[in-house]
Protein backbone atom coordinates (compact mmCIF):
# COMPACT_ATOMS: atom_id res chain seq x y z
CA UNK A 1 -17.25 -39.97 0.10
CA UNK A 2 -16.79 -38.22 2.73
CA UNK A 3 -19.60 -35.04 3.91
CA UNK A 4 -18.46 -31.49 2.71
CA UNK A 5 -19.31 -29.26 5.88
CA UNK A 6 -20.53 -25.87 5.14
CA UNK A 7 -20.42 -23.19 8.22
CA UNK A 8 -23.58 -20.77 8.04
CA UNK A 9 -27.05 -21.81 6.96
CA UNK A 10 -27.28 -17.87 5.43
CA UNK A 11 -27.92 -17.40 1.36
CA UNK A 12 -23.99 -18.19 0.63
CA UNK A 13 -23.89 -21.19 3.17
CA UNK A 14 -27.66 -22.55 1.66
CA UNK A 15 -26.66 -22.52 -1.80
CA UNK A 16 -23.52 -24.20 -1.58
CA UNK A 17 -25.12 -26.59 0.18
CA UNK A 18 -27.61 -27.24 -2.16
CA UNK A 19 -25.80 -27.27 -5.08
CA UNK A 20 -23.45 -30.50 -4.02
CA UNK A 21 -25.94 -31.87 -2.56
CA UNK A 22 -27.56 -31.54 -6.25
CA UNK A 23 -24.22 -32.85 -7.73
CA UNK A 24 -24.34 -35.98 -5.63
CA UNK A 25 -22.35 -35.29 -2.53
CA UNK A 26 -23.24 -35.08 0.72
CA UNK A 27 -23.69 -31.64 2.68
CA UNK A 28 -23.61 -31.19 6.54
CA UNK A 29 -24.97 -27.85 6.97
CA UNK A 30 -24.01 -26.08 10.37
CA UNK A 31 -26.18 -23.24 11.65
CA UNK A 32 -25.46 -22.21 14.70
CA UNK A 33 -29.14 -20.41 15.56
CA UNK A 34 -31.14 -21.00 17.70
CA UNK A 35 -28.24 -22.86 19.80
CA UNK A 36 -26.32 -19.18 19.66
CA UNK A 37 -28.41 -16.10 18.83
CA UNK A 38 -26.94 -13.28 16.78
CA UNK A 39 -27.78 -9.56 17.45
CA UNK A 40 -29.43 -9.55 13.89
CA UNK A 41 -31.66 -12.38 13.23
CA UNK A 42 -35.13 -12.60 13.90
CA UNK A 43 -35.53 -16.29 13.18
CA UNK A 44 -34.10 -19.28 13.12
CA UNK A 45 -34.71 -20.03 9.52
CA UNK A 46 -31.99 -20.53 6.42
CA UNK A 47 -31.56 -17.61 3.98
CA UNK A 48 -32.90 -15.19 6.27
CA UNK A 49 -32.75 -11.78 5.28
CA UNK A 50 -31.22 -9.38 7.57
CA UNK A 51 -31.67 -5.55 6.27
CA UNK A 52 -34.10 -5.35 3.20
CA UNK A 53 -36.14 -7.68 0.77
CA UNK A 54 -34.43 -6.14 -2.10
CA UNK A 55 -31.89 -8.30 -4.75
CA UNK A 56 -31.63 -4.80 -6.56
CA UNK A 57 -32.53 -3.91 -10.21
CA UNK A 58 -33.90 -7.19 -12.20
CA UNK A 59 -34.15 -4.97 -15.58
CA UNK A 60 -31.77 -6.46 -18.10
CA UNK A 61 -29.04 -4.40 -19.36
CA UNK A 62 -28.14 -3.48 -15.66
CA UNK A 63 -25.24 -5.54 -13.84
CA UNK A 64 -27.49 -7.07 -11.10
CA UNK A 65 -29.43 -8.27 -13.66
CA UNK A 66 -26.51 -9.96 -15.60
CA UNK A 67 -25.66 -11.98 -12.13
CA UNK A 68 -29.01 -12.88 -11.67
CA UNK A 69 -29.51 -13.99 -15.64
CA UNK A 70 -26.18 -16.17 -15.15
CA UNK A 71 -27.80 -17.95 -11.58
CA UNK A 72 -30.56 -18.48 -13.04
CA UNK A 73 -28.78 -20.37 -16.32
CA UNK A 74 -26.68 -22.42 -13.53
CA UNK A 75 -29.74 -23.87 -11.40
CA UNK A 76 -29.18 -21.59 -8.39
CA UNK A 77 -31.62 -22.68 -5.65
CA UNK A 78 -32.06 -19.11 -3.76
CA UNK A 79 -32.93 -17.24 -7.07
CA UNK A 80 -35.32 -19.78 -8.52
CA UNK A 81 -37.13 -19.05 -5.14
CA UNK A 82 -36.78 -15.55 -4.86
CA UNK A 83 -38.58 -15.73 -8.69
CA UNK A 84 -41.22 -17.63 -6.59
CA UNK A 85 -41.79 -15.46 -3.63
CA UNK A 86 -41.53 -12.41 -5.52
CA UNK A 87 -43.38 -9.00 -4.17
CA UNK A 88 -43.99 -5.90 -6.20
CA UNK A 89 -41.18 -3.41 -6.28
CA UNK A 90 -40.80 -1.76 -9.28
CA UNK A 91 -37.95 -2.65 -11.11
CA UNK A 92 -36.23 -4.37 -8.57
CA UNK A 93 -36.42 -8.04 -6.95
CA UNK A 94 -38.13 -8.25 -4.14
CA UNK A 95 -39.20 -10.93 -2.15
CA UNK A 96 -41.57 -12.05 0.87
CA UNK A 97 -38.94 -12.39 2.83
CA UNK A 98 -41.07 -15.02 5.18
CA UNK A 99 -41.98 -17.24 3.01
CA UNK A 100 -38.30 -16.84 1.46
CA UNK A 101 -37.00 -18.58 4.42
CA UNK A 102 -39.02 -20.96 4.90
CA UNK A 103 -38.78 -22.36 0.91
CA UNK A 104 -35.52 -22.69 1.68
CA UNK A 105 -35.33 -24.29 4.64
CA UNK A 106 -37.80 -27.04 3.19
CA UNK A 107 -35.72 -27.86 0.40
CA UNK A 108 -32.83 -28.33 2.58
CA UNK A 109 -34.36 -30.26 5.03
CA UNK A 110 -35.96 -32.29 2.15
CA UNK A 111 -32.89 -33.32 0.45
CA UNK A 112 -32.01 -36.57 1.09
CA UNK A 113 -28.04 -35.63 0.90
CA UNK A 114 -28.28 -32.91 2.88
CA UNK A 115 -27.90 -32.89 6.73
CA UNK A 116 -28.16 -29.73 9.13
CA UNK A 117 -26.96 -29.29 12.23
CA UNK A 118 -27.79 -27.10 14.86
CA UNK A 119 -24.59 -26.34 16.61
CA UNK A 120 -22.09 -23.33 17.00
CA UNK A 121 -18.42 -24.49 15.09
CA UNK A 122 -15.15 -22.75 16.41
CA UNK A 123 -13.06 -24.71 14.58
CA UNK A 124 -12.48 -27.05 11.48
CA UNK A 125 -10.55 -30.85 11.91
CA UNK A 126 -7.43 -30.91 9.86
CA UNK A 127 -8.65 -32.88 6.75
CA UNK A 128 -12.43 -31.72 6.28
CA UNK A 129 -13.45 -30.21 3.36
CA UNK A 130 -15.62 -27.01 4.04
CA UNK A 131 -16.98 -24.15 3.00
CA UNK A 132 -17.16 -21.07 5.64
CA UNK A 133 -20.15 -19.03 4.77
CA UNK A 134 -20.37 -17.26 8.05
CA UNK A 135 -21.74 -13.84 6.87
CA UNK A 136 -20.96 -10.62 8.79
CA UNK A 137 -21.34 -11.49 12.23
CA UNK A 138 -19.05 -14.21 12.35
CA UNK A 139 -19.47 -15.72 16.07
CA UNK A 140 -15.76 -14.89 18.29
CA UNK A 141 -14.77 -18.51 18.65
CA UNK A 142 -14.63 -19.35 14.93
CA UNK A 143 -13.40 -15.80 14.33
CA UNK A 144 -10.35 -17.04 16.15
CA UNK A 145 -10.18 -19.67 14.61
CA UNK A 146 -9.74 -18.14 11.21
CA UNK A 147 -7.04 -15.59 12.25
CA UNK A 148 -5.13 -18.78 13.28
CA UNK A 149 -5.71 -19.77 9.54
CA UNK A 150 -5.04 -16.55 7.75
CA UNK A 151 -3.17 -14.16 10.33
CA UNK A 152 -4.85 -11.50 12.46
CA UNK A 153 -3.91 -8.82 10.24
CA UNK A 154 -6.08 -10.35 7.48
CA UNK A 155 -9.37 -10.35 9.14
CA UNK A 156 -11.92 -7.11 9.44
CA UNK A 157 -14.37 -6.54 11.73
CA UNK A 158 -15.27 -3.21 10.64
CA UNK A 159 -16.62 -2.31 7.00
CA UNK A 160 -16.37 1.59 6.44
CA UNK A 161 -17.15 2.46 2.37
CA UNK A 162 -17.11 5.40 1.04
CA UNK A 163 -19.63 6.13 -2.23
CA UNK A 164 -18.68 5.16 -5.48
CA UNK A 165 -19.76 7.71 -8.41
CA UNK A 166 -19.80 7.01 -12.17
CA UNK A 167 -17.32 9.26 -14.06
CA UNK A 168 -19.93 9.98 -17.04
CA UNK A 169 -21.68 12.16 -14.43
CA UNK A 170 -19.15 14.09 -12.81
CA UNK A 171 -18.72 17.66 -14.41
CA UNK A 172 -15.33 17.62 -15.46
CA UNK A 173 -15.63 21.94 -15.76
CA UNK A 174 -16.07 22.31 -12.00
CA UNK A 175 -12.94 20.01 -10.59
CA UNK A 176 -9.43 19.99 -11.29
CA UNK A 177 -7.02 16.90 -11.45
CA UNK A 178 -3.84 17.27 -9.15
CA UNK A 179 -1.67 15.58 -5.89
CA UNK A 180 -1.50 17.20 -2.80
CA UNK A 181 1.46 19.32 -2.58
CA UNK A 182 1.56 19.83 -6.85
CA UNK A 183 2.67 16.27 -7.53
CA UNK A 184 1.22 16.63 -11.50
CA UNK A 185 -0.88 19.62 -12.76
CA UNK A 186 -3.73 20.29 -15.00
CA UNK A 187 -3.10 20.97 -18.17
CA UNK A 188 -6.38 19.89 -20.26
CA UNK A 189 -9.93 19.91 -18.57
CA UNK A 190 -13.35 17.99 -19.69
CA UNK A 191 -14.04 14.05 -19.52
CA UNK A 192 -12.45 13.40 -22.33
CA UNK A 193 -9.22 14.30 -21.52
CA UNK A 194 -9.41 12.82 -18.17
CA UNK A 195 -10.38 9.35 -19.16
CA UNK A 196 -7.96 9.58 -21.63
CA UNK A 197 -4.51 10.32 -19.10
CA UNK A 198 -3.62 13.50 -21.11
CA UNK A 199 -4.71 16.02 -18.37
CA UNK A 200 -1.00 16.44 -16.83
CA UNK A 201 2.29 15.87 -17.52
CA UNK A 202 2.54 12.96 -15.02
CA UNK A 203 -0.81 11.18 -15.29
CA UNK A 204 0.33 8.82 -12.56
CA UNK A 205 1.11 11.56 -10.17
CA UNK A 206 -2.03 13.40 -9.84
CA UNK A 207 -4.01 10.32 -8.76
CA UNK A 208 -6.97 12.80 -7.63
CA UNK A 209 -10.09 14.62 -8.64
CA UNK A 210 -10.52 17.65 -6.78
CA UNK A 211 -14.38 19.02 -6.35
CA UNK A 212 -13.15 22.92 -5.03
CA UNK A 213 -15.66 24.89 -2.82
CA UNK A 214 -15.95 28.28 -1.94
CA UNK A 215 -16.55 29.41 2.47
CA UNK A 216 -20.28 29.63 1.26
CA UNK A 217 -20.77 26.18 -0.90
CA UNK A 218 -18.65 24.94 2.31
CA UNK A 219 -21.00 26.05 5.16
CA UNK A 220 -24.50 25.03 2.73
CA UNK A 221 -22.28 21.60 2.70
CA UNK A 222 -21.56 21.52 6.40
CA UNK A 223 -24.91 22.61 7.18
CA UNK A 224 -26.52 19.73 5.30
CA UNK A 225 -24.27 16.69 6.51
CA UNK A 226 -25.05 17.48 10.17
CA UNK A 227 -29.07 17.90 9.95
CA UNK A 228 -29.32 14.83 7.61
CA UNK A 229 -30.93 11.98 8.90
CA UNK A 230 -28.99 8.78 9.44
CA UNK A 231 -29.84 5.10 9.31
CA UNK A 232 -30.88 4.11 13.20
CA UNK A 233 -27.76 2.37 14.72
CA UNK A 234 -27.84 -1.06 15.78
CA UNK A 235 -27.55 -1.87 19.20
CA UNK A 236 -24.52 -4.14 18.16
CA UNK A 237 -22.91 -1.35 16.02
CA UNK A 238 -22.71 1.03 18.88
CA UNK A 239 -18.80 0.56 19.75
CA UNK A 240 -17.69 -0.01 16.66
CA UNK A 241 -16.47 3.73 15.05
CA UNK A 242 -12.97 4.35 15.92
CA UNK A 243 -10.48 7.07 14.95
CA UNK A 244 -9.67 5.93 11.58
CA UNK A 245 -13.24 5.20 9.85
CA UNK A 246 -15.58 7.56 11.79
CA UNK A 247 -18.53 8.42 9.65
CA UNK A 248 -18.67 12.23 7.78
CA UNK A 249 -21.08 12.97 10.02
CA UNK A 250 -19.77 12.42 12.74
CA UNK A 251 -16.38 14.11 12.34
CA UNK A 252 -18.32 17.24 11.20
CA UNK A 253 -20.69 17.60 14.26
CA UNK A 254 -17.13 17.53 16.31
CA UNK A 255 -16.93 21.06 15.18
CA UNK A 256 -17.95 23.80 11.90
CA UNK A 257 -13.91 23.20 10.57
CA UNK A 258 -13.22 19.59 11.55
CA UNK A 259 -13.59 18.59 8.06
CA UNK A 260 -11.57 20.81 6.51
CA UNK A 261 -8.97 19.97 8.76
CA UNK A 262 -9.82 16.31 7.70
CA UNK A 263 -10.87 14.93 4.47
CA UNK A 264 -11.95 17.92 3.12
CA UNK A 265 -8.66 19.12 4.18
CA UNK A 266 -7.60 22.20 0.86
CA UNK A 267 -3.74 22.44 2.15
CA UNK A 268 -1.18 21.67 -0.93
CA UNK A 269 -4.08 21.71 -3.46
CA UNK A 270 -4.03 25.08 -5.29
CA UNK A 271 -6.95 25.44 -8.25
CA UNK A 272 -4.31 25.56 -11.38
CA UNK A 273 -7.28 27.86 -12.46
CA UNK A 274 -6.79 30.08 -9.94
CA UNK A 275 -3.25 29.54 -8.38
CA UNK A 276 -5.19 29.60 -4.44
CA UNK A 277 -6.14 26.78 -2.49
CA UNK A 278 -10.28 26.26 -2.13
CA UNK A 279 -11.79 27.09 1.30
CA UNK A 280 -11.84 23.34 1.16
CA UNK A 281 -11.86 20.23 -0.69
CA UNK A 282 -13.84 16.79 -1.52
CA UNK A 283 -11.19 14.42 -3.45
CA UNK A 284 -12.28 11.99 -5.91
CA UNK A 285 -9.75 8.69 -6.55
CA UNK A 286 -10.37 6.59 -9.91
CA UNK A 287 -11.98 3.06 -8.41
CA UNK A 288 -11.06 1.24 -11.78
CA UNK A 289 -8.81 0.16 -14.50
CA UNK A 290 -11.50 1.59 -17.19
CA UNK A 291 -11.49 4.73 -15.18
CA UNK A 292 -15.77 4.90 -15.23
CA UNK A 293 -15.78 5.06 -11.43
CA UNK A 294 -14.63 7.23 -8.67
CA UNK A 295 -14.28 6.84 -5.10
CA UNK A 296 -15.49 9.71 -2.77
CA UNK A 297 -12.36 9.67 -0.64
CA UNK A 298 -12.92 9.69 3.47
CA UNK A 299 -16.54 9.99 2.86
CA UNK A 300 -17.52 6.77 4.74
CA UNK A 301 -21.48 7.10 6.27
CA UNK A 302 -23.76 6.43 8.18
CA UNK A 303 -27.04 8.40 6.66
CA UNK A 304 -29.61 7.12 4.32
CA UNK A 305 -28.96 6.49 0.91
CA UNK A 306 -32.06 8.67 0.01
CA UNK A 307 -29.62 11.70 2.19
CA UNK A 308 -26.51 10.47 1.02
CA UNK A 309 -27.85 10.91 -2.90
CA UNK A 310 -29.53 14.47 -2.13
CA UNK A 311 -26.29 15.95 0.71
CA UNK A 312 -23.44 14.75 -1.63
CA UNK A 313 -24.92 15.97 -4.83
CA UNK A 314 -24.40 19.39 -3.48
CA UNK A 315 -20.33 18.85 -3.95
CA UNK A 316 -19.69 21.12 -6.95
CA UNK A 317 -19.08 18.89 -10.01
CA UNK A 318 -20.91 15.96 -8.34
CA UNK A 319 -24.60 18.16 -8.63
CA UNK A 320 -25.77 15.31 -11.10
CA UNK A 321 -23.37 11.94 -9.45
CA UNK A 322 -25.12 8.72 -9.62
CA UNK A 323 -24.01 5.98 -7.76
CA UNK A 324 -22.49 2.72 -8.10
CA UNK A 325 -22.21 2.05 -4.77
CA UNK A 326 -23.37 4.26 -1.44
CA UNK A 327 -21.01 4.54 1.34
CA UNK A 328 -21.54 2.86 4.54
CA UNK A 329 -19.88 1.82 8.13
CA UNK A 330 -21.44 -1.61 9.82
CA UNK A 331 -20.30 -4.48 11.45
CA UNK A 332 -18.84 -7.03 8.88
CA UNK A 333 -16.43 -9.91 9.46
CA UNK A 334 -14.35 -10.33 5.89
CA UNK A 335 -10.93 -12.01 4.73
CA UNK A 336 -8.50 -9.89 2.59
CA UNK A 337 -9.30 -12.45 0.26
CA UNK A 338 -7.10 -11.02 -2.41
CA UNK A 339 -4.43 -12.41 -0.32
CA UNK A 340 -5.48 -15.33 0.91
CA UNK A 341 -7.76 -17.14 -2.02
CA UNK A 342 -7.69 -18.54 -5.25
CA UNK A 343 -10.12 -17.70 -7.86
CA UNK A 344 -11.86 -20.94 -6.91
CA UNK A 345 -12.77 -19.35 -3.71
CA UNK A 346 -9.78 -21.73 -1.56
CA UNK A 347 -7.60 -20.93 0.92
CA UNK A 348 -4.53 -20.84 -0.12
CA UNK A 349 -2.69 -21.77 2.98
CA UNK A 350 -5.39 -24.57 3.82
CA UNK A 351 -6.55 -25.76 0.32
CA UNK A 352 -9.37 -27.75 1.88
CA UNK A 353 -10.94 -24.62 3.20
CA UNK A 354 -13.64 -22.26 0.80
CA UNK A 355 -14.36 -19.16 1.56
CA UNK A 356 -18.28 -17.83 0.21
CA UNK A 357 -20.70 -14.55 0.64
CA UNK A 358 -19.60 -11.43 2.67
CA UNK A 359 -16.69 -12.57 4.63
CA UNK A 360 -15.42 -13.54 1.52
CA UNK A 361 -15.37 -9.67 -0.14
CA UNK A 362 -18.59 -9.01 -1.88
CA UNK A 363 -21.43 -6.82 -1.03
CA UNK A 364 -25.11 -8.37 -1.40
CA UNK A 365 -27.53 -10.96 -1.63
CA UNK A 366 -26.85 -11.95 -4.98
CA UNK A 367 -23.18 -11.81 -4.75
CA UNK A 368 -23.49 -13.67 -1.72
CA UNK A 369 -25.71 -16.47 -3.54
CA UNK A 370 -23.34 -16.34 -6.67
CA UNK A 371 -20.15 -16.95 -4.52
CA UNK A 372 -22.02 -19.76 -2.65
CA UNK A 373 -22.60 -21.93 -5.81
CA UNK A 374 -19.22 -20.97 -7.00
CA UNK A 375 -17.74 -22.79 -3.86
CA UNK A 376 -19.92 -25.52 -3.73
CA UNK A 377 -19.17 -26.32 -7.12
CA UNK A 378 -15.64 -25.93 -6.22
CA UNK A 379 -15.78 -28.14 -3.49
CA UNK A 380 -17.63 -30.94 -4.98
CA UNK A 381 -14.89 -30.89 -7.89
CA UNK A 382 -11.77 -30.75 -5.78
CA UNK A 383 -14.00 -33.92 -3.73
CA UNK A 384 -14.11 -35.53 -7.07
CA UNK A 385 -10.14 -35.16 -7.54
CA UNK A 386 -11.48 -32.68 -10.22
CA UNK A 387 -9.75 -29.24 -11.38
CA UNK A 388 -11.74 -25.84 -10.39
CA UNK A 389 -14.53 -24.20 -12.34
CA UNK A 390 -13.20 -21.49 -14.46
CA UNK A 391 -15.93 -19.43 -14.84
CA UNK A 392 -15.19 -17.09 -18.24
CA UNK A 393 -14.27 -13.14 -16.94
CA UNK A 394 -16.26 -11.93 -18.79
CA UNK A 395 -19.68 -13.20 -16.90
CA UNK A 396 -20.86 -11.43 -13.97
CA UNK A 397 -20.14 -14.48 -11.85
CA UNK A 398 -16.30 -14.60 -12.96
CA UNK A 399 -15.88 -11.09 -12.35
CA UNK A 400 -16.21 -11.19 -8.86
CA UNK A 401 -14.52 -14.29 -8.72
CA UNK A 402 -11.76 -12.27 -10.28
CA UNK A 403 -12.06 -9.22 -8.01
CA UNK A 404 -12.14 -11.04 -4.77
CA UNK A 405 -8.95 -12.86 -5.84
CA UNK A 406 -6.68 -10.22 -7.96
CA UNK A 407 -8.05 -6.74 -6.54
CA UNK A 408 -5.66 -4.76 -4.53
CA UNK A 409 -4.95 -6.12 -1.39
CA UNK A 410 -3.98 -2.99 0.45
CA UNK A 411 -7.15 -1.33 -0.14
CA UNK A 412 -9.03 -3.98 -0.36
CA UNK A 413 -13.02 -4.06 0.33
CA UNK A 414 -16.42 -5.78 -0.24
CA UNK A 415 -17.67 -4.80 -3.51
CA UNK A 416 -20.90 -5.52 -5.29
CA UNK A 417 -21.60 -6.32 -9.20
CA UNK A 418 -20.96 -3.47 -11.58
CA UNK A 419 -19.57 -2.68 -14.58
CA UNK A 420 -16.34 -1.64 -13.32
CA UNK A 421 -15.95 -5.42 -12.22
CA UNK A 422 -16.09 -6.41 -16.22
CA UNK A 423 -13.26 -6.57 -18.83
CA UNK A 424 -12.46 -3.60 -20.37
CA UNK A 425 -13.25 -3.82 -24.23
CA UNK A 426 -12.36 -1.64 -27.38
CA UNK A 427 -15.53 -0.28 -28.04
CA UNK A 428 -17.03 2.53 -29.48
CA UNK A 429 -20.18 4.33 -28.60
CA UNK A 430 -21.95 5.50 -25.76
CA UNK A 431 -21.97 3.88 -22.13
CA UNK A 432 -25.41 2.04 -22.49
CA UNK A 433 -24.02 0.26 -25.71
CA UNK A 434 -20.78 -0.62 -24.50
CA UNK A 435 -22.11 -2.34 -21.45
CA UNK A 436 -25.15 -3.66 -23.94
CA UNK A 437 -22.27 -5.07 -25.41
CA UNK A 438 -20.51 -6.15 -21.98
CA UNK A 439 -23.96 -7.90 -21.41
CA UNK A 440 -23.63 -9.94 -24.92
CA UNK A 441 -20.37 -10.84 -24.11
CA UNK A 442 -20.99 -12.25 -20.75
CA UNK A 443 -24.26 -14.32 -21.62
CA UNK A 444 -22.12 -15.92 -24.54
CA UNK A 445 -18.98 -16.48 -22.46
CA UNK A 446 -21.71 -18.61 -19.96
CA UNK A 447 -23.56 -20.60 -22.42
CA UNK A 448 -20.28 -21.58 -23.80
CA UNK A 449 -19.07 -22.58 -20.58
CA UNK A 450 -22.22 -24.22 -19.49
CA UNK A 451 -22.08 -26.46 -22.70
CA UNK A 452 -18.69 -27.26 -22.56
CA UNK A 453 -19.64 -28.62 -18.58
CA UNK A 454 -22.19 -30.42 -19.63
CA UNK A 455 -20.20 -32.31 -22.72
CA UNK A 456 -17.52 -33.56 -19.63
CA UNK A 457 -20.43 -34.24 -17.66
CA UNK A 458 -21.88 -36.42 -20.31
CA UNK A 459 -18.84 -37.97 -21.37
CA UNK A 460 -17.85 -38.97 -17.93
CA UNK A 461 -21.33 -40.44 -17.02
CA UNK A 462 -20.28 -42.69 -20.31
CA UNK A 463 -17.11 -43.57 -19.23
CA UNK A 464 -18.46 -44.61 -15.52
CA UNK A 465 -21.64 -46.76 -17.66
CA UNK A 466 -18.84 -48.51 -19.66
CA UNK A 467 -16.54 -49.54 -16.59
CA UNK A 468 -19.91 -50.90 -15.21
């Protein structure tokens, strides 16, 4: 059978790898280091890690933990090694991010089906199988080569989020739900209500939060943004702001009122409290179908997440936000996969192309990992003349799976595990037992699925010992 290639020897690209390698194909692993240098790497080894050492929270209950339970119950390379090269870091997994590398490198090299090869590839022959796992800084040549798959319109180069803040902690007193210009207005205040559509008379028209602020909360605001201190900008990341994703910070050191004449822009918002527009505004736009997350609209950034936490928490009604996700603006190459893929992670204009880790549309190591085995699996299974893995929504793994293939693709953009990513259920209690229960769900959903894999598995192997 013919070799699978896989393009990028990062975590996404080095578990796909492995894992048909593990499943009895053969792998050719390109990595284009040290043959082309990117402006992040250090090294030339596999799985290195770019920014920190963390894989975020491994306490169970929390989503991170979920995706790195599931990995673990499918035989994923990087996390068994990560469990090995562990560091002390609280509640989170961290690793040595040396000696990280280098285990994985050495059980790539060691595997007998696996071949790497140190070369730059700019573009894929017509009937290969592969697996682009490229990572944010996607070299130009193959970047061409994948608008010439997809379309130019459907490949970023720039990623600008803005934060992501769990409803439950909003202060639904301080912030009013309407449309700019009076397109729905508030009728019913508190969480309840709001979570519940029955704030308005159109619930579809007012499709904001509104966080009001006086000409004093405004300037303590404005004040804070431009003296906070901002994550040191990478010598590669230098040209990339333009008009339409400039970071908070920057647009409000242009000048005291370019943000209220931006996103914080008050005009056609009137407090139904009051009956007067604020001084200015911060909008909030729901992020999910359960309605337990909110985007912080136009509030892309470039400070730390330690600034970002204390700065925005001085928005009135956000005084106690936590976070889901922080916003940042960096250099990252992704599809608008929601277009383009299947659930199985294939293209669906080439179906012998995968897509895996951030160019595909998550955020994170462990997404990154997860979406490498899901491809290689894939792969090896569509090599084998065999139908895709359905991975159950409601695991961690088929939840992104799910998001990268049926989010919105208008606003599409990398996302990392969370609880807005899982099925919505009719339950009952408080937030920590409904995603206890999430949790439950998802970890019976895989061992279901894993035994149900591993009866075909078995009765194949029979069926091939027979014929022999």
């Amino acid at each position: 059978m013919n070799e699978i290639w896989i393009i990028g020897g990062g975590l996404a690209g080095s578990e796909a790898a492995w894992q048909i390698a593990q499943r009895g194909g053969r792998a050719r692993l390109f990595e284009m280091r040290p043959a082309v240098r990117t402006p992040a790497h250090q090294t030339d080894g596999l799985g290195e890690l770019v920014c920190s050492n963390s894989f975020k929270s491994d306490v169970d209950g929390s989503a991170p933990h979920q995706l790195k339970w599931e990995l673990r119950r499918c035989g994923s390379l990087l996390i068994s090694i990560a469990d090995r090269v562990r560091v002390p870091a609280g509640a989170a997994l961290a690793v040595d991010r040396e000696k990280f590398s280098e285990a994985i490198s050495q059980a790539l090299q060691n595997h007998p089906s696996i071949r790497i090869e140190r070369s730059e590839v700019t573009e894929i022959p017509e009937a290969q199988r592969a697996i682009i796992a490229t990572g944010p800084l996607t070299s130009p040549g193959l970047s061409r080569f994948i608008q010439g798959l997809t379309g130019e319109a459907a490949l970023y180069f720039y990623d600008a989020i803005s934060p992501i803040i769990e409803a439950d902690s909003i202060d639904w007193d301080k912030v009013f739900r309407l449309s700019r210009y009076g397109r729905g207005a508030l009728v019913e205040t508190g969480h309840a209500a709001s979570l519940m559509g029955q704030q308005c008379p159109d619930a579809d028209s007012a499709d904001y939060v509104n966080c009001p602020m006086t000409r004093a909360e405004y300037d303590r605001f404005y004040d804070a943004v431009i003296h906070a201190e901002s994550v040191p900008i990478k010598e590669f990341e230098k040209t990339m702001y333009f008009e339409a994703c400039l970071p908070v910070e920057e647009l409000a050191r242009r000048g005291p009122d370019t943000l209220r004449f931006g996103p914080m822009k008050p005009v056609g918002l009137p407090d139904p409290r009051t009956g007067k527009e604020p001084y200015a505004v911060v909008q909030l736009r729901q992020e999910n179908l359960v309605a337990d997350a909110y985007n912080i609209v136009g509030f892309q950034t470039h400070l730390r997440y330690g600034e970002q936490q204390r700065v925005f928490r001085m928005i009135p009604g956000l005084e106690r936000a936590e976070f889901v996700r922080l916003g940042q603006i960096h250099r990252n190459t992704f599809i608008n996969a929601p277009r383009l893929l299947t659930g199985a992670l294939r293209l669906k204009v080439h179906p012998e192309v995968y897509f895996a880790g951030q160019i595909c549309g998550v955020e994170g190591y462990v997404e990154s990992i997860a979406t490498g085995l899901a491809a290689g699996w894939n792969a090896w299974r569509a090599a084998c003349g065999e139908a895709a893995h359905e991975f159950p929504r409601q695991t961690a793994i088929g939840c992104l799976l799910n998001y990268i293939a049926q989010a919105d693709p208008v606003n599409f953009q990398p996302m990392n595990i969370n609880f807005g990513l899982f099925p919505v259920i009719n339950f009952q209690g408080k937030k920590e037992q409904r995603r206890a229960r999430q949790i439950q769900l998802a970890r019976q959903a895989m061992e279901e699925f894993l035994i149900k894999e591993s009866q075909i598995k078995s009765h194949k192997s029979q069926v091939a010992s027979r014929r022999s």
